[in-house]
C-alpha atoms as a PDB file:
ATOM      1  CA  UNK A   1     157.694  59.726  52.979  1.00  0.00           C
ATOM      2  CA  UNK A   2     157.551  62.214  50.310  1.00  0.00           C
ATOM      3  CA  UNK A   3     156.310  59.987  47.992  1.00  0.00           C
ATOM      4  CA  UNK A   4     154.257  60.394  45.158  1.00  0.00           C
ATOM      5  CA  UNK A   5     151.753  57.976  44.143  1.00  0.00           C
ATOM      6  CA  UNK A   6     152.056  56.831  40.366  1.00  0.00           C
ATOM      7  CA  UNK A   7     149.193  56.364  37.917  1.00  0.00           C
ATOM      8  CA  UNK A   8     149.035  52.497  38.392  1.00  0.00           C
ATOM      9  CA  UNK A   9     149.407  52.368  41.907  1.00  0.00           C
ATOM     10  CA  UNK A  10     146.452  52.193  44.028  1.00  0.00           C
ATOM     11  CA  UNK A  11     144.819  54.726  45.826  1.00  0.00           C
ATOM     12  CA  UNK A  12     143.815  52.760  49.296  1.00  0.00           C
ATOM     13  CA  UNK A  13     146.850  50.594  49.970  1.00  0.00           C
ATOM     14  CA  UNK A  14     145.114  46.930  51.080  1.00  0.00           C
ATOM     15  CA  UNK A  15     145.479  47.006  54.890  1.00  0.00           C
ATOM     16  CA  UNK A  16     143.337  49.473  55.348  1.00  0.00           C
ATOM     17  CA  UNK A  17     140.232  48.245  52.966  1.00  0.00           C
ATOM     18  CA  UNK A  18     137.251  47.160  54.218  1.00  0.00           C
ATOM     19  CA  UNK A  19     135.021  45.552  51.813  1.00  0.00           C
ATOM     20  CA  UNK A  20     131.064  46.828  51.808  1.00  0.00           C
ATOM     21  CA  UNK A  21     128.803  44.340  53.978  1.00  0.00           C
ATOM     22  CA  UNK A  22     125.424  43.093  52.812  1.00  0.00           C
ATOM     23  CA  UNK A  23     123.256  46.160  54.733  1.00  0.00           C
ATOM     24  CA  UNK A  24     124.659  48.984  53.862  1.00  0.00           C
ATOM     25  CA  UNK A  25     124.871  48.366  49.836  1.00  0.00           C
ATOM     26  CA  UNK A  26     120.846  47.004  50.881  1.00  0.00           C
ATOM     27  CA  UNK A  27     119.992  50.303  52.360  1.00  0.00           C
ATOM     28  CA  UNK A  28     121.847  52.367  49.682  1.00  0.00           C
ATOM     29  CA  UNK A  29     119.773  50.409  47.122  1.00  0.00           C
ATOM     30  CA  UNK A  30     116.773  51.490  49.010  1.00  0.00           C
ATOM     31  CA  UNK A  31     117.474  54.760  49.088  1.00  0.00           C
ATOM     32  CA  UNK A  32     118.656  55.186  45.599  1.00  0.00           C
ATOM     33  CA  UNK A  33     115.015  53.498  44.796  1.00  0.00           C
ATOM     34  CA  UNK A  34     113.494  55.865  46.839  1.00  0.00           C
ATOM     35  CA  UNK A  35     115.265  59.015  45.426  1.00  0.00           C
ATOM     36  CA  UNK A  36     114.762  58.313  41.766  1.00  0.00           C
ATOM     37  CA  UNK A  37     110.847  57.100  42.817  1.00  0.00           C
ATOM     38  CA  UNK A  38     110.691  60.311  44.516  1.00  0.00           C
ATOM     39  CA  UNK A  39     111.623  62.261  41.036  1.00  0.00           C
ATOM     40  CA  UNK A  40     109.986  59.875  38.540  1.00  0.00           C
ATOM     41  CA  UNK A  41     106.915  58.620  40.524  1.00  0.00           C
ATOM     42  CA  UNK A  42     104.961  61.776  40.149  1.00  0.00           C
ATOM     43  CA  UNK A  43     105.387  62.198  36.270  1.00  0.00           C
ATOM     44  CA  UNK A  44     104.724  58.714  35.501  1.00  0.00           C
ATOM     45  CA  UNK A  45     101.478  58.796  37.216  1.00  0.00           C
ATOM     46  CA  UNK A  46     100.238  61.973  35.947  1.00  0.00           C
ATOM     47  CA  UNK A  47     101.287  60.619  32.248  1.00  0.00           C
ATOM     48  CA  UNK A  48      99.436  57.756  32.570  1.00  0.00           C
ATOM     49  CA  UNK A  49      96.505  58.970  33.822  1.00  0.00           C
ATOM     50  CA  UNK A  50      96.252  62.065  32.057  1.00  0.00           C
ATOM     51  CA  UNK A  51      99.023  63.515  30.099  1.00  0.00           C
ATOM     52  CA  UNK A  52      99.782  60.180  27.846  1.00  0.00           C
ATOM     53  CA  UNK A  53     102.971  61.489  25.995  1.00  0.00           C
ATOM     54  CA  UNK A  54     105.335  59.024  24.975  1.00  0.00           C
ATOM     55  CA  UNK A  55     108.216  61.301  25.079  1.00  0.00           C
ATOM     56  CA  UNK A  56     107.628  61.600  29.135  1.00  0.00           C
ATOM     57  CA  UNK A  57     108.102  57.914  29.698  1.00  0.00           C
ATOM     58  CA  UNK A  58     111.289  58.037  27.202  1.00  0.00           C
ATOM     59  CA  UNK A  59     112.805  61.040  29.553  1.00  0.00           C
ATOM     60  CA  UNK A  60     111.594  59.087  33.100  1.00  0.00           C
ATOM     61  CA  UNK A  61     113.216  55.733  32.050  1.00  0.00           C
ATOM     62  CA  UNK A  62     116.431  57.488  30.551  1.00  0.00           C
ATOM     63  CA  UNK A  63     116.996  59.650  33.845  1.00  0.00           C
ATOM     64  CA  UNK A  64     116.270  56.004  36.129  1.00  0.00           C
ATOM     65  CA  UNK A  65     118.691  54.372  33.483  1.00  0.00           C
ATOM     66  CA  UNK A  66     121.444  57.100  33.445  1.00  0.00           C
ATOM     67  CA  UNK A  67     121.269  57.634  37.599  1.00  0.00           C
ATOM     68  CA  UNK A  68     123.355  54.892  39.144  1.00  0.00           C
ATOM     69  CA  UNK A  69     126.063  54.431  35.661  1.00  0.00           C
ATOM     70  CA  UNK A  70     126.410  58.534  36.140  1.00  0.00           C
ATOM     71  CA  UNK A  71     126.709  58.538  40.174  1.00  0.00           C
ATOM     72  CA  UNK A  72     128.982  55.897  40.215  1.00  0.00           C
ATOM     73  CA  UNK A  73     131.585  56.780  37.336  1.00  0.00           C
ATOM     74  CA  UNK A  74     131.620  60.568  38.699  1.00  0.00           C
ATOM     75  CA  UNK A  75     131.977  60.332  42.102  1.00  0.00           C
ATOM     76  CA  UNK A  76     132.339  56.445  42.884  1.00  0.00           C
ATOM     77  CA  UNK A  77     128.960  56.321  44.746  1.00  0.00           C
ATOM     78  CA  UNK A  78     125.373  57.158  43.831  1.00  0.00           C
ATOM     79  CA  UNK A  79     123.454  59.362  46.477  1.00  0.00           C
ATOM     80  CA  UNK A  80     122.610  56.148  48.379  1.00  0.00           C
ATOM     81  CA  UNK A  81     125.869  54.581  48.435  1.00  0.00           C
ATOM     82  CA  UNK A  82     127.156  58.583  49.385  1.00  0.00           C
ATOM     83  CA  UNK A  83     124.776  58.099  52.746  1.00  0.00           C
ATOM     84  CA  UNK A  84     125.997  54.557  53.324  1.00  0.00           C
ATOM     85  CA  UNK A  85     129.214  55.416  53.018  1.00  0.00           C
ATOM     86  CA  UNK A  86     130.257  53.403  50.144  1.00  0.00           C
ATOM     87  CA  UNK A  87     132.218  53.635  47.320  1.00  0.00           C
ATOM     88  CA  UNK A  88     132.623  51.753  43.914  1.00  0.00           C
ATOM     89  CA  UNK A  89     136.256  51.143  43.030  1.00  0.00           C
ATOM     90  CA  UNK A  90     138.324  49.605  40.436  1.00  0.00           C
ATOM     91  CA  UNK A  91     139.851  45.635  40.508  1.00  0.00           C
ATOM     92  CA  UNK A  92     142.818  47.351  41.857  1.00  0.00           C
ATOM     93  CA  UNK A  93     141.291  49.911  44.337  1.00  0.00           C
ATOM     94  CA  UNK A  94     141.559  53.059  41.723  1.00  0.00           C
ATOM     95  CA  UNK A  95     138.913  55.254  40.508  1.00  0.00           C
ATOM     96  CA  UNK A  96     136.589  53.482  38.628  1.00  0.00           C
ATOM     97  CA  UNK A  97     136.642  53.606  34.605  1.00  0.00           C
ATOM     98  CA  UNK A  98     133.963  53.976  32.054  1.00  0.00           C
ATOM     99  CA  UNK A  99     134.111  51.019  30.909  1.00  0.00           C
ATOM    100  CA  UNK A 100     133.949  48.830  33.954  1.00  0.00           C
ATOM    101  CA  UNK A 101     130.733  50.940  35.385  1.00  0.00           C
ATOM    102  CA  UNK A 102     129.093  50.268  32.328  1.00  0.00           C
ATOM    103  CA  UNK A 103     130.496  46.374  32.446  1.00  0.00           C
ATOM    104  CA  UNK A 104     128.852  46.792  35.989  1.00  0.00           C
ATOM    105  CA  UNK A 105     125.406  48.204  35.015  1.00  0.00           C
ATOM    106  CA  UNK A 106     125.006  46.029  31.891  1.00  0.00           C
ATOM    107  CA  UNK A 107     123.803  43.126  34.155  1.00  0.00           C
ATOM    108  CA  UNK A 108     120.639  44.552  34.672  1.00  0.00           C
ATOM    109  CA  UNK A 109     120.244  47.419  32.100  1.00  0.00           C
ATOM    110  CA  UNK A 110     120.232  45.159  29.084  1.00  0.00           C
ATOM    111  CA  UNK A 111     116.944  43.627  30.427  1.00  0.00           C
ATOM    112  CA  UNK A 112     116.166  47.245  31.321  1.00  0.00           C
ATOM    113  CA  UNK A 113     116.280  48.348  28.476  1.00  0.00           C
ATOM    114  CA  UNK A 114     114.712  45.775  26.578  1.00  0.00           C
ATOM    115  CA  UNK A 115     111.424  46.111  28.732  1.00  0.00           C
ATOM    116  CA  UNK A 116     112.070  49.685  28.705  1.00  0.00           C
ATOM    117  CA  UNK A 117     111.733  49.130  24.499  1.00  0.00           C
ATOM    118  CA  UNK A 118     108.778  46.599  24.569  1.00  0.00           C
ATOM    119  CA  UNK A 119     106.975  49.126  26.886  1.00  0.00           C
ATOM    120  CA  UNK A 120     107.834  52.417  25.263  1.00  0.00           C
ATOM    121  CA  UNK A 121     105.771  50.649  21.858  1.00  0.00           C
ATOM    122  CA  UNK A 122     102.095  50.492  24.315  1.00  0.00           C
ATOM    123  CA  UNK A 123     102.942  54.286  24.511  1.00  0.00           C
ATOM    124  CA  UNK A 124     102.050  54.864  20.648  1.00  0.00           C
ATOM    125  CA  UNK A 125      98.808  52.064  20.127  1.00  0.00           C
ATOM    126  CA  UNK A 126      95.462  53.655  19.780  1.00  0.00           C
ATOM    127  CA  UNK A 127      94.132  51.342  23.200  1.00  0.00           C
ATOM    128  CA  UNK A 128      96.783  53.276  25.302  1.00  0.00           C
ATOM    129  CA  UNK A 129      94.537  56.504  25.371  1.00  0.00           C
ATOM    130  CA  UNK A 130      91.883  54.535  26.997  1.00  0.00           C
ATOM    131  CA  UNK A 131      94.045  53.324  29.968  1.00  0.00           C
ATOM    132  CA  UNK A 132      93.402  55.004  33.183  1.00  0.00           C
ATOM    133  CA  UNK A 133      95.814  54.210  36.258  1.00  0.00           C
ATOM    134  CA  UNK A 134      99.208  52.503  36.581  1.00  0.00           C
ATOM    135  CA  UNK A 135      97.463  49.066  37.359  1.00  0.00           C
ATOM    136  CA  UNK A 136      95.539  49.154  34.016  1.00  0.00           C
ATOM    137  CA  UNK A 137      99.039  50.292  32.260  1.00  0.00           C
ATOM    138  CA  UNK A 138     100.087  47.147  34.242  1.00  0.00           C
ATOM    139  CA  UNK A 139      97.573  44.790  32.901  1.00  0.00           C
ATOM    140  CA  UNK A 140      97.246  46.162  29.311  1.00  0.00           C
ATOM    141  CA  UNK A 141     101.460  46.035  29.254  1.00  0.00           C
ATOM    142  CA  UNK A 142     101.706  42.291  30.252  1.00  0.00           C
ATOM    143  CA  UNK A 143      98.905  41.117  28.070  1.00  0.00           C
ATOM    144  CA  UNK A 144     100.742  43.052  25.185  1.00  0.00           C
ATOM    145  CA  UNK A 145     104.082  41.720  25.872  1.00  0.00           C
ATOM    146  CA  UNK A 146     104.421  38.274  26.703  1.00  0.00           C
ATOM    147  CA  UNK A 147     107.823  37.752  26.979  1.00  0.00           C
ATOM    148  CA  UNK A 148     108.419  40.927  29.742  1.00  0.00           C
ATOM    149  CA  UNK A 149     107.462  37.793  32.505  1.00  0.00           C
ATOM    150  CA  UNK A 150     109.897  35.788  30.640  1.00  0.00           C
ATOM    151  CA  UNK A 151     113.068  38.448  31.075  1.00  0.00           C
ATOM    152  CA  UNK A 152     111.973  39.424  34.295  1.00  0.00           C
ATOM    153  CA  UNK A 153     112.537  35.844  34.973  1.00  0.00           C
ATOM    154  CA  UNK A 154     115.845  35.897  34.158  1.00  0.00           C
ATOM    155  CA  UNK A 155     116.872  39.056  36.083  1.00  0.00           C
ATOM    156  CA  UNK A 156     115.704  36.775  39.541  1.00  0.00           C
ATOM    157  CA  UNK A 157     117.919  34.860  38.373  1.00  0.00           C
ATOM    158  CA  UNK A 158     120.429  36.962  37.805  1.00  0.00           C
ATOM    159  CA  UNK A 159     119.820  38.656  41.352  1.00  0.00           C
ATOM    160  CA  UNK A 160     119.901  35.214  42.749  1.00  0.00           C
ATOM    161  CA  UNK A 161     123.350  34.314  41.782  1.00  0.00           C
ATOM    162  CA  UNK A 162     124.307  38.142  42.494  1.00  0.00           C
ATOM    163  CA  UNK A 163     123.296  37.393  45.975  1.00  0.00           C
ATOM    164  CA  UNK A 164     124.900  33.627  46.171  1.00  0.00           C
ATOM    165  CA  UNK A 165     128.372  35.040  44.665  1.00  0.00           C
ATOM    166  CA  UNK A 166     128.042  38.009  47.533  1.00  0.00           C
ATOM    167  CA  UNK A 167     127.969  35.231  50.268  1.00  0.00           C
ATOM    168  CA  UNK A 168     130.136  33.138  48.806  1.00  0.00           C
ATOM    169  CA  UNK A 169     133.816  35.256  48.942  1.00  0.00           C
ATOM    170  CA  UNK A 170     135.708  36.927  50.940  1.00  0.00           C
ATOM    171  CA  UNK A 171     135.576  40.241  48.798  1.00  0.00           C
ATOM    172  CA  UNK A 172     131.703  40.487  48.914  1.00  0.00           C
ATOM    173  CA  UNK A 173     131.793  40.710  45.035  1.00  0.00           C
ATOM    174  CA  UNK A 174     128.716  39.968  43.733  1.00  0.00           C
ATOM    175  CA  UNK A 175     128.335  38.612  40.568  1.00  0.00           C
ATOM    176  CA  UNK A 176     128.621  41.849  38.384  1.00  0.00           C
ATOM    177  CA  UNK A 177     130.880  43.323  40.625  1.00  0.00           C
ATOM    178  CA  UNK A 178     133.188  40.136  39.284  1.00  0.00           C
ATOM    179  CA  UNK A 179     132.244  40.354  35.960  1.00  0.00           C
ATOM    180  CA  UNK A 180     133.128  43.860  35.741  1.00  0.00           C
ATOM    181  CA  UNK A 181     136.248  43.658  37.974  1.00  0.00           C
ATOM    182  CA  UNK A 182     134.977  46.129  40.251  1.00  0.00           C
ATOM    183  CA  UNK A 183     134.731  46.189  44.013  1.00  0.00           C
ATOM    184  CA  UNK A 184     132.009  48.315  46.405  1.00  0.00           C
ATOM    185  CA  UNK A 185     133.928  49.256  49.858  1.00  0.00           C
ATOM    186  CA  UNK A 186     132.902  51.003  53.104  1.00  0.00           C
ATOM    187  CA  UNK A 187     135.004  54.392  53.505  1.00  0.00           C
ATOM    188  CA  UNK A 188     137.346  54.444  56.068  1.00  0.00           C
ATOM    189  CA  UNK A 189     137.036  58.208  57.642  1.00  0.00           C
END
């Protein structure tokens, strides 16, 4: 049994894997949401309502965006997923490569990014100094970019057949986790 385990072999052998259930990757997203809220919350609202510097909003949304692909490719888990006792793996139970975490985070941080983009612009016009309050960002945001409803349209969507694939196999892959060939499972202790 002195065995050594090989590049390609996997590091959990099958038996003993027990794929993540619906509430715990629920409450790690929850807690992830309420970690990075915790640390980009306050900055956001004091830019909006007082500070109005553009480069603040580019350094909130890049440290939101860059969390979970970080977390996960680093240590397999973001803080949430950590407390849940989860871990993102590989399609054949390894460590998880760059390229599939960004495969996996691509699903939703192309939208992201693009509303990230269409908002960043309000952030330079000569009306945004006038704009007091995250609901009047809100407002003046929407009215200035039409099609934001339009691609956060398609992200239900998305997160509609994400849920539907979840339910629908044995795995509990959602639909990124399939796309990227990845897999989330609950740590065996």
């Amino acid at each position: 049994m002195n065995e050594k385990l090989t590049d390609d072999e996997p590091l959990f052998p099958e038996a003993e894997i027990k794929f993540a259930t619906f509430w715990p990757r629920l409450g790690a997203l929850l807690l992830d949401t309420i970690i990075i809220g915790a640390i980009i919350l306050p900055f956001t609202y004091l830019n909006l309502s007082s500070w109005k510097i553009p480069g603040i909003y580019i350094l909130t949304t890049l440290i939101s965006i860059a969390y979970k692909p970080i977390m996960e490719y680093q240590y397999g888990a973001t803080l949430g997923k950590m407390a849940a006792g989860l871990e993102v793996v590989g399609n054949n139970f390894e460590k998880l490569t760059l390229s599939e975490e960004l495969k996996r985070v691509s699903f939703y941080y192309l939208p992201s990014i693009l509303i990230a983009i269409m908002t960043a612009r309000n952030y330079f016009s000569p009306e945004f100094v006038s704009i007091s309050g995250i609901r009047a960002f809100q407002s003046y945001v929407s009215s200035s970019n039409p099609a934001i409803p339009w691609v956060n349209g398609i992200v239900s969507v998305f997160a509609i057949a994400d849920c539907i694939s979840f339910f629908s196999n044995d795995q509990r892959r959602s639909l990124h986790d399939i796309y990227a060939g990845t897999h989330v499972i609950q740590k065996i202790w």
